[in-house]
C-alpha atoms as a PDB file:
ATOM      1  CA  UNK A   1      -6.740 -22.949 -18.696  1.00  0.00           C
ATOM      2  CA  UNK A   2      -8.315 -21.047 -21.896  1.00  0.00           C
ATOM      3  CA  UNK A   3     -11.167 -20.574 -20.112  1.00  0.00           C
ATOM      4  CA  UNK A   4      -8.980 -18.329 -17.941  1.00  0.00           C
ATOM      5  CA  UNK A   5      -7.304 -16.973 -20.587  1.00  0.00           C
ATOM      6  CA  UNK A   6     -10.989 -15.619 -22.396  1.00  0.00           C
ATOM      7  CA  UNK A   7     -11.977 -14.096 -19.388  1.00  0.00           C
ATOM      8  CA  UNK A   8      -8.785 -12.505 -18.544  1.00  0.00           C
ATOM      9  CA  UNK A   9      -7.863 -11.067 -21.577  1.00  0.00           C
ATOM     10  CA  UNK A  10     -11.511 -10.418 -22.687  1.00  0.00           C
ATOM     11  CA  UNK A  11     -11.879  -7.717 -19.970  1.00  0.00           C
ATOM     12  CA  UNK A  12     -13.088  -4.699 -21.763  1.00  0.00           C
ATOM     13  CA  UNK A  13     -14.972  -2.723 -18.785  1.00  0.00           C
ATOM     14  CA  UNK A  14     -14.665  -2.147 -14.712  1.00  0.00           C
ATOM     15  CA  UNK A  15     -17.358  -4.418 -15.018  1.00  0.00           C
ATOM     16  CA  UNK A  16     -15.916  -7.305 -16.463  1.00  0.00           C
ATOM     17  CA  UNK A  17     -12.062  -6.813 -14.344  1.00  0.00           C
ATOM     18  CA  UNK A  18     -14.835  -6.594 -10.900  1.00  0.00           C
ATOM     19  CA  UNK A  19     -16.390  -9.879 -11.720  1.00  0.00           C
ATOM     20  CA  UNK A  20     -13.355 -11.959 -12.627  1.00  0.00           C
ATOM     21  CA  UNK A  21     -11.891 -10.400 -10.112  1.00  0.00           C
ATOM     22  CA  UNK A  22     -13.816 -11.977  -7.505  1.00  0.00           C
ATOM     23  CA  UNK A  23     -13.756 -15.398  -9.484  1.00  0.00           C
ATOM     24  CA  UNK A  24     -10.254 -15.772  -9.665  1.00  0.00           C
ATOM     25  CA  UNK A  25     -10.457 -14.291  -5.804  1.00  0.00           C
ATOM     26  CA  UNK A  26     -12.540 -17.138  -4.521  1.00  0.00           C
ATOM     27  CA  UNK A  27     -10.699 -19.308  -6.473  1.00  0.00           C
ATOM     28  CA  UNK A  28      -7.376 -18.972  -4.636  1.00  0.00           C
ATOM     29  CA  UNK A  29      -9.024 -18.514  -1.651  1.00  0.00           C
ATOM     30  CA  UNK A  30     -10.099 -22.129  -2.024  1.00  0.00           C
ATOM     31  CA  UNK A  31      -7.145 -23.758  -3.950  1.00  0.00           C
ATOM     32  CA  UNK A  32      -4.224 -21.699  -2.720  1.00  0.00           C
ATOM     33  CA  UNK A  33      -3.197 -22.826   1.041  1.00  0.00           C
ATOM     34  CA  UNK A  34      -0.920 -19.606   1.608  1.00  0.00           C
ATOM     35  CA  UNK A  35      -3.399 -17.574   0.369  1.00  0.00           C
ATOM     36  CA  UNK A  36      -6.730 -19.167   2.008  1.00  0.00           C
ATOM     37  CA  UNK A  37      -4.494 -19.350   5.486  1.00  0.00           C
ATOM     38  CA  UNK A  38      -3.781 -15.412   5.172  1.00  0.00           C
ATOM     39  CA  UNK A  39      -7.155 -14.734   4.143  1.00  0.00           C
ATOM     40  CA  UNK A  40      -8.826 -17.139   7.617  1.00  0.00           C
ATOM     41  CA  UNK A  41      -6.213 -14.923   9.928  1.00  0.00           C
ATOM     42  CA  UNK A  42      -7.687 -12.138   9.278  1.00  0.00           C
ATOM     43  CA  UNK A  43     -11.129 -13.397   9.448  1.00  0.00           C
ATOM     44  CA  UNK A  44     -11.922 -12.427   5.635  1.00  0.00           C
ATOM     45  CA  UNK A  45     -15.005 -15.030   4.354  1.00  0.00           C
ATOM     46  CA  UNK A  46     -14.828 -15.703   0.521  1.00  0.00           C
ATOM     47  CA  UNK A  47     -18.092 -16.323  -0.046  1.00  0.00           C
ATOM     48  CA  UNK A  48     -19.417 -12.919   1.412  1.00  0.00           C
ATOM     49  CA  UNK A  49     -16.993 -10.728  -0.553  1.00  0.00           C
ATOM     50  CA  UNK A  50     -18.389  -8.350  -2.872  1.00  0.00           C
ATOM     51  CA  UNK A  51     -16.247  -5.591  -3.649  1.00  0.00           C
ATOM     52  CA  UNK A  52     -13.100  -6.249  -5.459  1.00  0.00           C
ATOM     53  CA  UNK A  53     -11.515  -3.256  -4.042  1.00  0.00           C
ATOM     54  CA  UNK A  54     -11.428  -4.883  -0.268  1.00  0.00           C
ATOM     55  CA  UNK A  55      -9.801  -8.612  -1.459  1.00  0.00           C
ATOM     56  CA  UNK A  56      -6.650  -8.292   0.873  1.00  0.00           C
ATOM     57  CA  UNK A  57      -3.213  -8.113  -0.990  1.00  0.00           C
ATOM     58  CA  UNK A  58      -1.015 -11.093  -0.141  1.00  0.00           C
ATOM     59  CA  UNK A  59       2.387  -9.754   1.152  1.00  0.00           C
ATOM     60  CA  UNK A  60       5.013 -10.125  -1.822  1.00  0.00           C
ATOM     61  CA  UNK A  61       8.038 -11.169   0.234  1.00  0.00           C
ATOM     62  CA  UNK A  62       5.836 -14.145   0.991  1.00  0.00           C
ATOM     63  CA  UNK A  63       7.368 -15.652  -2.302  1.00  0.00           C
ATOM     64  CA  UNK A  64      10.760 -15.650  -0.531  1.00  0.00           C
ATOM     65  CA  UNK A  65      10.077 -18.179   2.017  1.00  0.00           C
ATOM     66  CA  UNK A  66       6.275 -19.676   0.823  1.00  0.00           C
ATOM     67  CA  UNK A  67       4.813 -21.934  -2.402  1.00  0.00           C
ATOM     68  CA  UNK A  68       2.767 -19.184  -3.220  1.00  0.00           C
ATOM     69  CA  UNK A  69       0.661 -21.794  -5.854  1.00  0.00           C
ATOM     70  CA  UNK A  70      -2.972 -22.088  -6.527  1.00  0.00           C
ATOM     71  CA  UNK A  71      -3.894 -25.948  -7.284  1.00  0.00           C
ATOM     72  CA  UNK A  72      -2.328 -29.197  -7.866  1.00  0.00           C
ATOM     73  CA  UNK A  73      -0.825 -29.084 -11.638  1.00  0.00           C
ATOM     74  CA  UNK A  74       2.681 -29.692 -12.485  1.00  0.00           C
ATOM     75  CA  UNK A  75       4.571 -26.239 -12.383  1.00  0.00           C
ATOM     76  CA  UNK A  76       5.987 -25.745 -16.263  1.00  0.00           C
ATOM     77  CA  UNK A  77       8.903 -23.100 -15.291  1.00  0.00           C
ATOM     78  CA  UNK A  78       9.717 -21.263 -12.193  1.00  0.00           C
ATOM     79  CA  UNK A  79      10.932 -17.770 -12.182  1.00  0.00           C
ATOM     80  CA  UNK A  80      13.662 -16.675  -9.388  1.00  0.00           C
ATOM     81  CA  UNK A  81      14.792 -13.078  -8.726  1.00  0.00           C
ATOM     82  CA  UNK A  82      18.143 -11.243  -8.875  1.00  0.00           C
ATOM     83  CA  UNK A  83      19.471 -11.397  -5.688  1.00  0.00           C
ATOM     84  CA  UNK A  84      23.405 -11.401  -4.477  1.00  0.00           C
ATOM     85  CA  UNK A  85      25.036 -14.541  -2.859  1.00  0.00           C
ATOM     86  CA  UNK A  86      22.851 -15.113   0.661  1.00  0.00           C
ATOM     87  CA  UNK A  87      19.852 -13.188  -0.639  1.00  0.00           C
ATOM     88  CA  UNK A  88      16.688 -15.249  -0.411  1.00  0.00           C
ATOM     89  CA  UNK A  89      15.390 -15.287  -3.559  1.00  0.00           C
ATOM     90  CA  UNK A  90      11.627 -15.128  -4.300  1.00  0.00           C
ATOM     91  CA  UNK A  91      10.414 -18.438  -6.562  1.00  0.00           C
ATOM     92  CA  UNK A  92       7.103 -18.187  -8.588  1.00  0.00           C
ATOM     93  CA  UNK A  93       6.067 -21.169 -10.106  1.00  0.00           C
ATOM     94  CA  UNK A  94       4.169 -20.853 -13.382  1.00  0.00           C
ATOM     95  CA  UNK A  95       1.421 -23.379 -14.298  1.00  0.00           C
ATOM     96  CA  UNK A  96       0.864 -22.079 -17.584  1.00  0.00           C
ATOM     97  CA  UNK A  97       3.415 -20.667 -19.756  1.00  0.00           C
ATOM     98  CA  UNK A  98       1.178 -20.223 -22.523  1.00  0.00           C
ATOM     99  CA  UNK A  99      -0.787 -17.472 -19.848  1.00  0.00           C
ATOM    100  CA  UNK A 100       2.138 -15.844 -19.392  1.00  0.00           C
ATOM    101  CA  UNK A 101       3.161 -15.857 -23.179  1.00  0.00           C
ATOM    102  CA  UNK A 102      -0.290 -14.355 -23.824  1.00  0.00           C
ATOM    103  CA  UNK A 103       0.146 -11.562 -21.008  1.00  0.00           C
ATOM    104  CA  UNK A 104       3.309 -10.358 -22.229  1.00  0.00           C
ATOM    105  CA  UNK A 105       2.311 -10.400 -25.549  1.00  0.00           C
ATOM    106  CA  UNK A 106      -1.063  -8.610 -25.761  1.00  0.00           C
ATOM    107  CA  UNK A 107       0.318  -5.954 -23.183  1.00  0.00           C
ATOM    108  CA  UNK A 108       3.588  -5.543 -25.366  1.00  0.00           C
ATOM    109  CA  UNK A 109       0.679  -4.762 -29.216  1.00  0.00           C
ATOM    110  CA  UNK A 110      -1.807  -3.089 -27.139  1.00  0.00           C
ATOM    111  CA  UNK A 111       1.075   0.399 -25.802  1.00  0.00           C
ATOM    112  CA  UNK A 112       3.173  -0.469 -29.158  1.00  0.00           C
ATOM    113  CA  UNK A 113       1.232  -2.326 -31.664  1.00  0.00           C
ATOM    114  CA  UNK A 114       2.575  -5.304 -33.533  1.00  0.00           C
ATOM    115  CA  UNK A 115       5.848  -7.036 -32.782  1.00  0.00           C
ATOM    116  CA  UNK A 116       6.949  -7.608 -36.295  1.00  0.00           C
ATOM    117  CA  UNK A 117       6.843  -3.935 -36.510  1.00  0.00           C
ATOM    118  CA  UNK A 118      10.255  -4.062 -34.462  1.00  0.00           C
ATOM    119  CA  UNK A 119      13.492  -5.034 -33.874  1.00  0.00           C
ATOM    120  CA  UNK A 120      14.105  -5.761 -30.619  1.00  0.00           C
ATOM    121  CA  UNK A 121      17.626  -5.121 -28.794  1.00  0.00           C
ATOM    122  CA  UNK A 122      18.453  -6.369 -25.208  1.00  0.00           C
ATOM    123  CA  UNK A 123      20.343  -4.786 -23.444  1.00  0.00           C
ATOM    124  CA  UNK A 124      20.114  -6.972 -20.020  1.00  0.00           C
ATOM    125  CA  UNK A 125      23.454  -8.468 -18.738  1.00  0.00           C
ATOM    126  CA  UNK A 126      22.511  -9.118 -14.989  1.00  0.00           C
ATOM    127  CA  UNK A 127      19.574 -10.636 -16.539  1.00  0.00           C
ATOM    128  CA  UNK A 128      21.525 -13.212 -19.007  1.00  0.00           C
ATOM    129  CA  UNK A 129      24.109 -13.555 -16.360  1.00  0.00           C
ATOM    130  CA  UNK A 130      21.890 -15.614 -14.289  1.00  0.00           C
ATOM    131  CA  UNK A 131      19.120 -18.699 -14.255  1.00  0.00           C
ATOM    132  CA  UNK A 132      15.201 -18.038 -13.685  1.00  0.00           C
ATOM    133  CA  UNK A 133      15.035 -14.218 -15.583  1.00  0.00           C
ATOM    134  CA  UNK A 134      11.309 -13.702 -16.429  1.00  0.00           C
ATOM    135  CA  UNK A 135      12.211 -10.306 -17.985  1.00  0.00           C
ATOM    136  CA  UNK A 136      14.983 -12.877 -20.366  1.00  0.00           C
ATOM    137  CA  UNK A 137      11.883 -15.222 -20.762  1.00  0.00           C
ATOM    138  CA  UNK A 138      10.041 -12.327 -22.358  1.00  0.00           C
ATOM    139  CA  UNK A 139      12.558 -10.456 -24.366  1.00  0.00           C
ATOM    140  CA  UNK A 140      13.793 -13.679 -26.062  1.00  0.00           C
ATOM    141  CA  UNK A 141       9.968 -14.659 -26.884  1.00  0.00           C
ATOM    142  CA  UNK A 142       9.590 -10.789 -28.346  1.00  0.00           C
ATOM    143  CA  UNK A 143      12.513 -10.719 -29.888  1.00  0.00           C
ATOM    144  CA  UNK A 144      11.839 -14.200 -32.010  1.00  0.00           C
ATOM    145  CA  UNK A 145       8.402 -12.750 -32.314  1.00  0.00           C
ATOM    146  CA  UNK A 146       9.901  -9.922 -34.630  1.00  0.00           C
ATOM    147  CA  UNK A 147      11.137 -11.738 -36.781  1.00  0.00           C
ATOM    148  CA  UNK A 148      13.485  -9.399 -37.429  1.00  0.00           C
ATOM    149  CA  UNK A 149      17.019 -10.398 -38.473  1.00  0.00           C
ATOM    150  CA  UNK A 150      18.678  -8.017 -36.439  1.00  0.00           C
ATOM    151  CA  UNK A 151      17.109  -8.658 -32.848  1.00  0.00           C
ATOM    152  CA  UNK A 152      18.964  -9.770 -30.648  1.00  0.00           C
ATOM    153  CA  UNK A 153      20.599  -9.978 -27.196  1.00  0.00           C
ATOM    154  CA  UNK A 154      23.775  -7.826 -26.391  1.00  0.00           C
ATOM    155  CA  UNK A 155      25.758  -9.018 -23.214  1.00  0.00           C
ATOM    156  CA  UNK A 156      28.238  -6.300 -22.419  1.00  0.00           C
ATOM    157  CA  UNK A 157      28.841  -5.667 -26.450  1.00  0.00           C
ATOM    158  CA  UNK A 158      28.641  -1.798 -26.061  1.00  0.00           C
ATOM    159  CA  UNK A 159      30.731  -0.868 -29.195  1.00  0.00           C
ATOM    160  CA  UNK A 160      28.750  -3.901 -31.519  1.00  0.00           C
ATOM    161  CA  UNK A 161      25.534  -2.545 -30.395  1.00  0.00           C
ATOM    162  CA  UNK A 162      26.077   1.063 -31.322  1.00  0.00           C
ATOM    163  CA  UNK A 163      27.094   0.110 -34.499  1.00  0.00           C
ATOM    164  CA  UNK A 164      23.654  -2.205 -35.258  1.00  0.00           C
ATOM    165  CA  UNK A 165      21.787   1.164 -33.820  1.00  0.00           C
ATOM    166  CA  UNK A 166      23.959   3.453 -36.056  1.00  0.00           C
ATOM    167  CA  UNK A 167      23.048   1.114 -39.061  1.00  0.00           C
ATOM    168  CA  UNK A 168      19.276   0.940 -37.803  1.00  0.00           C
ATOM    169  CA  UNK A 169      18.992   3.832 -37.701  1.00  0.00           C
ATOM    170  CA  UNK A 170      20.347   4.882 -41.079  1.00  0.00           C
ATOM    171  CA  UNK A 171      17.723   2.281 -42.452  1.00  0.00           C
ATOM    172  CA  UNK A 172      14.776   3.631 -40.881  1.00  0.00           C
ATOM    173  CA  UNK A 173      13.577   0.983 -38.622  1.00  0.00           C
ATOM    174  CA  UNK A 174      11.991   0.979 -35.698  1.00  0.00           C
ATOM    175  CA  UNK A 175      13.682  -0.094 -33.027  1.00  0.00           C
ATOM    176  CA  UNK A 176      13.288  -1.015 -29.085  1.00  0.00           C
ATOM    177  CA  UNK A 177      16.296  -0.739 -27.236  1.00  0.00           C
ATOM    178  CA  UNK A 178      15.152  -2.590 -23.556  1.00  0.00           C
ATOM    179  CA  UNK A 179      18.110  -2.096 -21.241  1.00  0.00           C
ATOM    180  CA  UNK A 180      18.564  -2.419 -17.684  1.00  0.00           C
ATOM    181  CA  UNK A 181      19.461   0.804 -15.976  1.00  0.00           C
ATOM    182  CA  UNK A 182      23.233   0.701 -15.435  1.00  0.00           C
ATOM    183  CA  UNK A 183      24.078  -0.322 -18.657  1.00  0.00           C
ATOM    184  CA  UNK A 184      22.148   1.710 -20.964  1.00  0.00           C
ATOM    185  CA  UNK A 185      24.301   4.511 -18.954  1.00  0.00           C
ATOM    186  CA  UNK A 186      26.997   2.496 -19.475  1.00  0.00           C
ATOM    187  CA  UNK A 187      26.134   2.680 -23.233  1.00  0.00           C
ATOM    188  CA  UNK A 188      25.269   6.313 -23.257  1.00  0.00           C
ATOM    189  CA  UNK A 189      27.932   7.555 -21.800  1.00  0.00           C
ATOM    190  CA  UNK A 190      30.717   5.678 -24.271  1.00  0.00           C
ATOM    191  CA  UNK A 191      28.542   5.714 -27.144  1.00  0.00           C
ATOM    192  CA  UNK A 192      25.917   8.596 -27.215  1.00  0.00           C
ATOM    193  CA  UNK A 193      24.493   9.385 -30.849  1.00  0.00           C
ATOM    194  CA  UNK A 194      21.070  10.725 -32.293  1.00  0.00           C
ATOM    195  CA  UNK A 195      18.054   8.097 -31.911  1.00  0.00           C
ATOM    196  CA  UNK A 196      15.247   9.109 -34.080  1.00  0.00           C
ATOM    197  CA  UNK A 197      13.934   5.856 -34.948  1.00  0.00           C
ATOM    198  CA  UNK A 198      14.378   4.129 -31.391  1.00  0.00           C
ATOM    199  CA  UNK A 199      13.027   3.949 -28.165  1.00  0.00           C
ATOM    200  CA  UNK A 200      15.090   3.384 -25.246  1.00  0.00           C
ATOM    201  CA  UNK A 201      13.410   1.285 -22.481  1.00  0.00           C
ATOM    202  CA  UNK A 202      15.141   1.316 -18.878  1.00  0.00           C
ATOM    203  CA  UNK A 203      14.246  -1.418 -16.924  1.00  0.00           C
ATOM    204  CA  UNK A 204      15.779  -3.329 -14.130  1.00  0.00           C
ATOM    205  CA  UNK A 205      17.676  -0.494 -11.631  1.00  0.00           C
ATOM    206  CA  UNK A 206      21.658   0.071 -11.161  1.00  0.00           C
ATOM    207  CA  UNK A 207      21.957  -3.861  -9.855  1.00  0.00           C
ATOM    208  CA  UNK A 208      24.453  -2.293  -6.985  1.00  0.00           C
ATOM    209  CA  UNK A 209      26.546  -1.984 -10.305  1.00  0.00           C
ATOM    210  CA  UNK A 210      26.004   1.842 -10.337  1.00  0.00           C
ATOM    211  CA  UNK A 211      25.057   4.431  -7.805  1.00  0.00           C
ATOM    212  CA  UNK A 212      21.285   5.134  -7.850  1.00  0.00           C
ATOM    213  CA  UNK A 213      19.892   8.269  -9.431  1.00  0.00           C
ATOM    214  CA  UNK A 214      16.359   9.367  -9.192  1.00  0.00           C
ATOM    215  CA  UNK A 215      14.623   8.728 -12.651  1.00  0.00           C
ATOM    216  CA  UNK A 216      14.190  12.322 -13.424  1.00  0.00           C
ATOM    217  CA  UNK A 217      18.410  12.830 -13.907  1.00  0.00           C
ATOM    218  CA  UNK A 218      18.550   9.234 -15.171  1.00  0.00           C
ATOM    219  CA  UNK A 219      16.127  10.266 -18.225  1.00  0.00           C
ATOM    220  CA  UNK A 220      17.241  13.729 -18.362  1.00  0.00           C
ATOM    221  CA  UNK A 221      20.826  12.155 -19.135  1.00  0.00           C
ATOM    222  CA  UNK A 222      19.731   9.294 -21.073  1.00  0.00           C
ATOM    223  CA  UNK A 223      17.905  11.876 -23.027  1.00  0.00           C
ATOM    224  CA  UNK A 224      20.606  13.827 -23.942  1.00  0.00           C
ATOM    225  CA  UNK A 225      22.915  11.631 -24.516  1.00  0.00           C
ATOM    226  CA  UNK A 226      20.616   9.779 -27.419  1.00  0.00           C
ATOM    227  CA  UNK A 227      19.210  13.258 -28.254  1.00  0.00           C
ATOM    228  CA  UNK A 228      15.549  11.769 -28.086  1.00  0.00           C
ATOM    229  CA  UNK A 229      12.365  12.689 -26.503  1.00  0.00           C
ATOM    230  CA  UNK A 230      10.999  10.895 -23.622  1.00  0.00           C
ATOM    231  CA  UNK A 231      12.674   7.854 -22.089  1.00  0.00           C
ATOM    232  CA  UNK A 232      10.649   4.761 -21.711  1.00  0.00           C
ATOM    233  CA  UNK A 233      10.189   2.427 -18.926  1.00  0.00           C
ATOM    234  CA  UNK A 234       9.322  -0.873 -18.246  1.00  0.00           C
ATOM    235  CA  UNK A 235       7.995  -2.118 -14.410  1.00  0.00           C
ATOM    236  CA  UNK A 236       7.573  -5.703 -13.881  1.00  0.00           C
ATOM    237  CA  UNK A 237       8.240  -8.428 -11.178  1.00  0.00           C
ATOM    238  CA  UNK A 238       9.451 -12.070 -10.520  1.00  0.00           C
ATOM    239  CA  UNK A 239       6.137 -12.131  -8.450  1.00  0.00           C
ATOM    240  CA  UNK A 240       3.964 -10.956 -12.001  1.00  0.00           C
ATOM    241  CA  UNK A 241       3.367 -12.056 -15.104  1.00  0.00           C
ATOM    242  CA  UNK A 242       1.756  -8.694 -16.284  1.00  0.00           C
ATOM    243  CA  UNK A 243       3.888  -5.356 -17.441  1.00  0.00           C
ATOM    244  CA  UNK A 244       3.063  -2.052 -16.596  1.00  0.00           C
ATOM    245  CA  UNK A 245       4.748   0.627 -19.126  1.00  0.00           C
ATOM    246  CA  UNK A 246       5.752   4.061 -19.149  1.00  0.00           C
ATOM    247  CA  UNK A 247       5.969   5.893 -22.536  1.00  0.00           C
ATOM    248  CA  UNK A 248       7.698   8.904 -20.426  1.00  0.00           C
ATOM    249  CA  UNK A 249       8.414  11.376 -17.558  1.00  0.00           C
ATOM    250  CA  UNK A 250       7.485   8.022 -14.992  1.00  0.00           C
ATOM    251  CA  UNK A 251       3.943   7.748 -15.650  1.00  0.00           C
ATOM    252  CA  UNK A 252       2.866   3.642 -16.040  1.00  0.00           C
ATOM    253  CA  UNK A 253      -0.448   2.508 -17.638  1.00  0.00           C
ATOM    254  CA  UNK A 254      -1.289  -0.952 -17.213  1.00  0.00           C
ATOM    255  CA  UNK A 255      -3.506  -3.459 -19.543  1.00  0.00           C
ATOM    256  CA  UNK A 256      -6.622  -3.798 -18.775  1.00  0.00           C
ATOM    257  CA  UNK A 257      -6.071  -7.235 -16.437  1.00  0.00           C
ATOM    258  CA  UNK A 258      -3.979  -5.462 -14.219  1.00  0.00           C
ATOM    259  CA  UNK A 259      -4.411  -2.925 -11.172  1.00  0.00           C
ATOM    260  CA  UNK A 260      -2.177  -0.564  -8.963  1.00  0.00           C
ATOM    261  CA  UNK A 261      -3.774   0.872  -6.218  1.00  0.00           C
ATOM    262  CA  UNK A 262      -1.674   2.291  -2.818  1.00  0.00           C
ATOM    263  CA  UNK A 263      -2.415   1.753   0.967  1.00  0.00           C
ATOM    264  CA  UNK A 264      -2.005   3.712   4.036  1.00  0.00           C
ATOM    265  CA  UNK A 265       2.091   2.814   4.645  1.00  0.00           C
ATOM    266  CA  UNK A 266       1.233   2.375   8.275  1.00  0.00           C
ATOM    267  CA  UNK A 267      -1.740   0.279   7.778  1.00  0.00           C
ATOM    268  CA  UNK A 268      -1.533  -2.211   4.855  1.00  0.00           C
ATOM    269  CA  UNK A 269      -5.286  -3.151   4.740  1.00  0.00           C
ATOM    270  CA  UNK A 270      -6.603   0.896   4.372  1.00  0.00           C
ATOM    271  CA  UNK A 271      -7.025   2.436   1.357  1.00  0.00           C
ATOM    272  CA  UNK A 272      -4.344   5.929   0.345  1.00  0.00           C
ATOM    273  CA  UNK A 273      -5.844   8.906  -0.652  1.00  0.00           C
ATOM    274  CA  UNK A 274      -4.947  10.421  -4.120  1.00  0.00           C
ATOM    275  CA  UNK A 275      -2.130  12.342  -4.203  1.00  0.00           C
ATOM    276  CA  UNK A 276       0.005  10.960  -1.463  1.00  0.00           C
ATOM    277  CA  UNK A 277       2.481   8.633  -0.865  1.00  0.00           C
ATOM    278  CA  UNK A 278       1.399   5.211  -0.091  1.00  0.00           C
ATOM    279  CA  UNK A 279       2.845   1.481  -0.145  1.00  0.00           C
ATOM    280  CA  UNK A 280       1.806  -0.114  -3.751  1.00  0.00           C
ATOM    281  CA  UNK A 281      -0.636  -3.180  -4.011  1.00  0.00           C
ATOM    282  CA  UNK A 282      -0.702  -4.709  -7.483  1.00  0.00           C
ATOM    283  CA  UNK A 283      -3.630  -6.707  -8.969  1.00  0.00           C
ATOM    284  CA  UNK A 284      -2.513  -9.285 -11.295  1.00  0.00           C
ATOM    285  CA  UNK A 285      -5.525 -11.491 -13.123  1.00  0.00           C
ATOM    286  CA  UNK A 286      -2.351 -13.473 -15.345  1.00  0.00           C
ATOM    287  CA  UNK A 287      -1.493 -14.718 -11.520  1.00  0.00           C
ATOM    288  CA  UNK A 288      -4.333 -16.730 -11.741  1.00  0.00           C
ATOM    289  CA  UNK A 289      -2.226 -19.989 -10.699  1.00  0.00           C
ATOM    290  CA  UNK A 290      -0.018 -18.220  -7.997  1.00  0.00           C
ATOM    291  CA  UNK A 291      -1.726 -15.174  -6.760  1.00  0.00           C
ATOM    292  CA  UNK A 292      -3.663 -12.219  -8.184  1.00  0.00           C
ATOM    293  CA  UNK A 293      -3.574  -9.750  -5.018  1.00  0.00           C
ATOM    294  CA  UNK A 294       0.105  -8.488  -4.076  1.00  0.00           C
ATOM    295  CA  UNK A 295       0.872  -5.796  -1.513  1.00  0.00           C
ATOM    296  CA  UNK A 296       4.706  -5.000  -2.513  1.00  0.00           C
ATOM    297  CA  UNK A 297       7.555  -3.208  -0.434  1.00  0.00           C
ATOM    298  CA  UNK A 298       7.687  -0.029  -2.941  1.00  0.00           C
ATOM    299  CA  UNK A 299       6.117   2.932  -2.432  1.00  0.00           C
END
């Protein structure tokens, strides 16, 4: 597994992502039976593929109903998805935590440098409400990562947790407010106050909690209500174990082990031009025991 772990995270060119690309490819072509099935339907050889950008992209909702799992080890944790009563949920069983630990955490220093820089505030109530939460998984790793007396987890404590920003703020700190969507508004709209030392992170959607808003009034509001800059975002999945993260006005970057790429939304193995809407295929390298090449439902 740290062999894995070396070449993932040692990926410093389009070089290097190509060729373990195509490793970790041929890998779960061979030890992944959903995968290797999907990959014999549509007549695709292993061995003769040579460009990373044609590896089909597994369908995501495949998680729902398949063991999407690449080899025999013992699964250490498996992540579920929000989902309301009768909802299939999708299940992604992680073989190595310590992989996932290591994804999280490099992506987390590499767009905001080092964690004990921070104190960390989660704001994620559907989240904590419920069993299986990678996004809980990572916040409570980051925010004992800190090391920072005051991180913490806030369940629906709206008037507590303006009053620890209030008195972080007064003290200068920097300070990462992650919240999901509905109840940062929630927040903003009972509490709003001047963030200078904060960033706000919306993550997660409304949850059918709220009605939806398209992210340009969402930030817009946000913005004005905490009388900051740019609102930050967070975009991650049961399915991953990689982050992509926007620093504002909906733009993501990803780390270097991780790809987005679109597809013709009537034909899911073409490639999208630039500048037009297409259906979203993720490349994960951390998904090296589940799999790397996800075509998802967004667009």
């Amino acid at each position: 597994m740290a062999n894995w772990q070396d070449k993932i995270f040692g990926i410093s060119s389009e070089q290097d992502f190509n060729a373990v690309c195509l490793e970790i490819f041929r890998f779960q072509a061979l030890y992944n039976p959903v995968y290797g099935e999907y990959l014999s339907l549509l007549g695709v050889n292993p061995h003769k593929m040579e460009d990373a950008q044609a590896i089909p992209h597994l369908p995501v909702h495949l998680f729902k109903r398949q063991r999407i799992y690449t080899g025999d080890q013992a699964a250490e944790i498996t992540f579920l998805s929000s989902g309301t009563t009768g909802m299939e949920q999708s299940r992604h069983e992680v073989a190595d935590l310590g992989l996932y630990r290591a994804s999280f955490r490099k992506a987390f220093e590499l767009f905001y440098g080092a964690v004990t820089e921070w104190c960390i505030l989660a704001l994620l109530p559907s989240y904590l409400e419920r069993e299986g939460s990678s996004l809980i998984y990572m916040a409570r790793d980051l925010i004992n990562e800190s090391q920072h007396q005051d991180s913490g987890f806030y369940l629906k404590q709206y008037k507590l947790l303006a009053e620890k920003l209030q008195e972080l703020e007064a003290q200068g700190q920097k300070t990462l407010l992650l919240g999901v969507t509905y109840a940062l508004l929630d927040l903003a709209e009972a509490f709003p106050m001047p963030l200078k030392n904060t960033i706000v992170m919306e993550t997660g959607g409304m949850k059918g909690q709220r009605k939806e808003m398209v992210r340009e009034a969402l930030h817009a509001f946000l913005s004005k209500q905490f009388q900051t800059g740019a609102i930050h975002a967070e975009y991650g999945m049961t399915e991953l174990l990689s982050q992509a993260y926007s620093k504002g006005n909906g733009t993501f970057c990803c780390p270097p082990w991780m790809r987005i790429g679109t597809r013709e939304i009537n034909d899911p193995f073409s490639r999208q031009q630039h500048g037009k809407t297409g259906g979203i295929n993720i490349i994960d390298l951390s998904n090296v025991w589940s799999c790397s090449f996800l075509s998802t439902q967004d667009l």
